[in-house]
C-alpha atoms as a PDB file:
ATOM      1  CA  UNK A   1     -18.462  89.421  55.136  1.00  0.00           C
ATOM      2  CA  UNK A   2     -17.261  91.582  57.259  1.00  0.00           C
ATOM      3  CA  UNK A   3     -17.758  92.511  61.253  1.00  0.00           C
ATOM      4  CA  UNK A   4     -20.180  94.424  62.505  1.00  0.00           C
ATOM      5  CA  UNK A   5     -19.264  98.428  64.258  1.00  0.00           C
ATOM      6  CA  UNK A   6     -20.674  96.260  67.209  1.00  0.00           C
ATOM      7  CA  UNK A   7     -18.468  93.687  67.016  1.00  0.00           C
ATOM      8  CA  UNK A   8     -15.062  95.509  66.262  1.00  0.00           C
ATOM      9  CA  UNK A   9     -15.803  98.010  69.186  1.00  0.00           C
ATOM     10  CA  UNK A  10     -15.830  94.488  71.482  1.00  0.00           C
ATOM     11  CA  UNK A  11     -13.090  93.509  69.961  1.00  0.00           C
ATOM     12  CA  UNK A  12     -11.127  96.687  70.505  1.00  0.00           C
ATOM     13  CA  UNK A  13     -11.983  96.843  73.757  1.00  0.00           C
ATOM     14  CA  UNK A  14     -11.087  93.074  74.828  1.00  0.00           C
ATOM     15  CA  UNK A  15      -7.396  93.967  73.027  1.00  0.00           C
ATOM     16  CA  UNK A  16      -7.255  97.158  75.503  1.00  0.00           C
ATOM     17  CA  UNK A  17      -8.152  95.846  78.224  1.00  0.00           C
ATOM     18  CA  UNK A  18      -5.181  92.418  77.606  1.00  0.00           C
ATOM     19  CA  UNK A  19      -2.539  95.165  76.457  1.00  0.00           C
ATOM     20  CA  UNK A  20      -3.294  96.762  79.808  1.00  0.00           C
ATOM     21  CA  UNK A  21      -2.683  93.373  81.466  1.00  0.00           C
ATOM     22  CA  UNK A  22       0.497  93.111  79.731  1.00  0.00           C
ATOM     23  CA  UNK A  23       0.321  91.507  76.691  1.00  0.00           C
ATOM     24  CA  UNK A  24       2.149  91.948  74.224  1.00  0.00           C
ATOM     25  CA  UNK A  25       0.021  90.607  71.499  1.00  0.00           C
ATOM     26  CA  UNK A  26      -2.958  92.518  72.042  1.00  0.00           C
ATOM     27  CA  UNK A  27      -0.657  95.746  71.950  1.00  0.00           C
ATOM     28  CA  UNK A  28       0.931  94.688  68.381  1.00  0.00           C
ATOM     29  CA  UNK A  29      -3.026  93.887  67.356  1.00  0.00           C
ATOM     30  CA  UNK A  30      -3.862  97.273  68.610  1.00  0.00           C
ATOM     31  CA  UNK A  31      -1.147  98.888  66.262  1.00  0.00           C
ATOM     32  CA  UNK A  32      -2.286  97.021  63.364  1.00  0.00           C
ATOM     33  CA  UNK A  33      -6.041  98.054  63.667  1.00  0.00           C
ATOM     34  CA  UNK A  34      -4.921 101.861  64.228  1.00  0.00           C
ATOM     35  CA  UNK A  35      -2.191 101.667  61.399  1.00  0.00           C
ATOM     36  CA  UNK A  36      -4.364  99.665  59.014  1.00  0.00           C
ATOM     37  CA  UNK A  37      -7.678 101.495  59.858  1.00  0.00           C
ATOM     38  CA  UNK A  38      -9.495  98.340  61.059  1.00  0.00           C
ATOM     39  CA  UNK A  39     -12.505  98.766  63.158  1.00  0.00           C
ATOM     40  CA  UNK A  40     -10.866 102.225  64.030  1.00  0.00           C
ATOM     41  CA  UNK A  41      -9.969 105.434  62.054  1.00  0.00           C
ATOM     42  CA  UNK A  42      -6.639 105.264  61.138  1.00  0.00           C
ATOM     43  CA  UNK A  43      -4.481 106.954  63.698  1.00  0.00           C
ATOM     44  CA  UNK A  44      -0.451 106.598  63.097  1.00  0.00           C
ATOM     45  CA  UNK A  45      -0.065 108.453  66.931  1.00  0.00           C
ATOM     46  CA  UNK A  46      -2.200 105.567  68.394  1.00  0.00           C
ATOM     47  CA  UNK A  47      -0.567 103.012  66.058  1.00  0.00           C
ATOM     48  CA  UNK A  48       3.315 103.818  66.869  1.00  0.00           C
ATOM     49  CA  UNK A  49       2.043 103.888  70.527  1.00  0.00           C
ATOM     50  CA  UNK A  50       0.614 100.535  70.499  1.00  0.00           C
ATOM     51  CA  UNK A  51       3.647  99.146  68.581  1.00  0.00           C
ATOM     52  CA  UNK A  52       5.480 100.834  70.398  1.00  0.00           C
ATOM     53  CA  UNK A  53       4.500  99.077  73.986  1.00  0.00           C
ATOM     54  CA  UNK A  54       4.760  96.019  72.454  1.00  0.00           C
ATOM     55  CA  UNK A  55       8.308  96.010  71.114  1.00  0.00           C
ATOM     56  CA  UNK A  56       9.111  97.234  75.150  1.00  0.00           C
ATOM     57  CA  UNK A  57       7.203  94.203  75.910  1.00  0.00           C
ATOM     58  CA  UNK A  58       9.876  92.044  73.864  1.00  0.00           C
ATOM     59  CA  UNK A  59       7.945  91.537  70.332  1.00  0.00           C
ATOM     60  CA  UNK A  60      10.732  92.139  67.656  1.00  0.00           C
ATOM     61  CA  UNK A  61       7.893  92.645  64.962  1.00  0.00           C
ATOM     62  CA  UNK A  62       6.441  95.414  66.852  1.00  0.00           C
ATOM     63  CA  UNK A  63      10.035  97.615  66.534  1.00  0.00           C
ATOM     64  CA  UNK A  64       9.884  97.026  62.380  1.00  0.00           C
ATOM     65  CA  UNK A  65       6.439  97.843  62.566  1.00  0.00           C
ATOM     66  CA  UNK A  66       7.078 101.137  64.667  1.00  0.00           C
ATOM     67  CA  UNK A  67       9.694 102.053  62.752  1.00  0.00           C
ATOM     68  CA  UNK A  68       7.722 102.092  59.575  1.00  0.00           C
ATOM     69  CA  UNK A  69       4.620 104.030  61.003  1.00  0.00           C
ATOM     70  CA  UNK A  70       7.392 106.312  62.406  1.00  0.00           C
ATOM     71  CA  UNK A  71       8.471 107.235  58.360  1.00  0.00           C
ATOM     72  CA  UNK A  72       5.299 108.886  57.837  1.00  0.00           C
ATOM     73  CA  UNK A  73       5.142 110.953  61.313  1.00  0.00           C
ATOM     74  CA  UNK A  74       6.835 114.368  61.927  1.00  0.00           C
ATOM     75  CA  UNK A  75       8.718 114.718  65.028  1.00  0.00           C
ATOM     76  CA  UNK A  76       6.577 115.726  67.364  1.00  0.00           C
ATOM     77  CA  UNK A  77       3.936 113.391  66.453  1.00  0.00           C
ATOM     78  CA  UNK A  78       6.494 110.515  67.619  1.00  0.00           C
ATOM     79  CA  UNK A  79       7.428 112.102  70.897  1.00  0.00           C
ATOM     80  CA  UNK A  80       3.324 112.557  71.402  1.00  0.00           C
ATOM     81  CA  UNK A  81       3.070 108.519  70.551  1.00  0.00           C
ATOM     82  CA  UNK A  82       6.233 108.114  73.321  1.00  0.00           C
ATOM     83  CA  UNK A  83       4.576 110.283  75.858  1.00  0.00           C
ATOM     84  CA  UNK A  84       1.391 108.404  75.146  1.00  0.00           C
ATOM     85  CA  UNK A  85       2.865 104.957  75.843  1.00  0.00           C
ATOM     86  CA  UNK A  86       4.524 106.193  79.279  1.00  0.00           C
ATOM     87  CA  UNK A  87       1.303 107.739  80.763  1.00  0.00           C
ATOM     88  CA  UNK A  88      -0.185 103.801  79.575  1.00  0.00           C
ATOM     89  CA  UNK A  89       2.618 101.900  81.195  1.00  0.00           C
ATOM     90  CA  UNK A  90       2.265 104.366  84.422  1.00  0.00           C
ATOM     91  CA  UNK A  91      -1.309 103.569  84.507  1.00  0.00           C
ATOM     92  CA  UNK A  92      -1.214 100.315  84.299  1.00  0.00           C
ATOM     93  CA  UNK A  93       1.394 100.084  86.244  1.00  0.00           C
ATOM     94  CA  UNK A  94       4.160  98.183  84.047  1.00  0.00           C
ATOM     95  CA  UNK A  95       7.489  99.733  83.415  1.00  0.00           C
ATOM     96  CA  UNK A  96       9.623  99.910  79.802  1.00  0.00           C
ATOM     97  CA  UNK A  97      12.405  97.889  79.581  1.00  0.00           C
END
């Protein structure tokens, strides 16, 4: 069975708010549910983002997993995703590696 709207809206929003702490995890998990279309429409802009902040944050998946998403973007759709994770990592506060 699976989750509710409800319940994958909590969940989203419990990943945000630990990939905005830092972790690493929650950012990969955040690039799988925009990539994969889970609990979210499927967004490759938010997904290479979210992998994206994670492979910065040292998770070697993350960069095969960006790289992929990044074979079905144009151009400037990557350099949107980029500019998206630097405005994150300036508001939270964390700096790329």
């Amino acid at each position: 069975m699976g989750i509710s709207i409800k319940s994958a809206e909590f969940l989203l929003a419990s990943r945000m708010a630990e990939a905005a702490g830092g972790c690493a995890d929650a950012c990969y998990d955040l690039g799988m549910a925009y990539s994969c279309g889970n609990g979210v429409d499927i967004d490759l802009i938010e997904a290479h983002k979210w992998f994206n902040l994670a492979a910065v944050r040292g998770m070697e998946e993350a960069q095969y997993c960006r790289s992929d998403v990044a074979e079905e973007m144009s151009g400037r759709e990557i350099a949107e995703a980029q500019r998206l994770a630097r405005a994150f990592l300036a508001e939270t506060g964390r700096r790329a590696a």
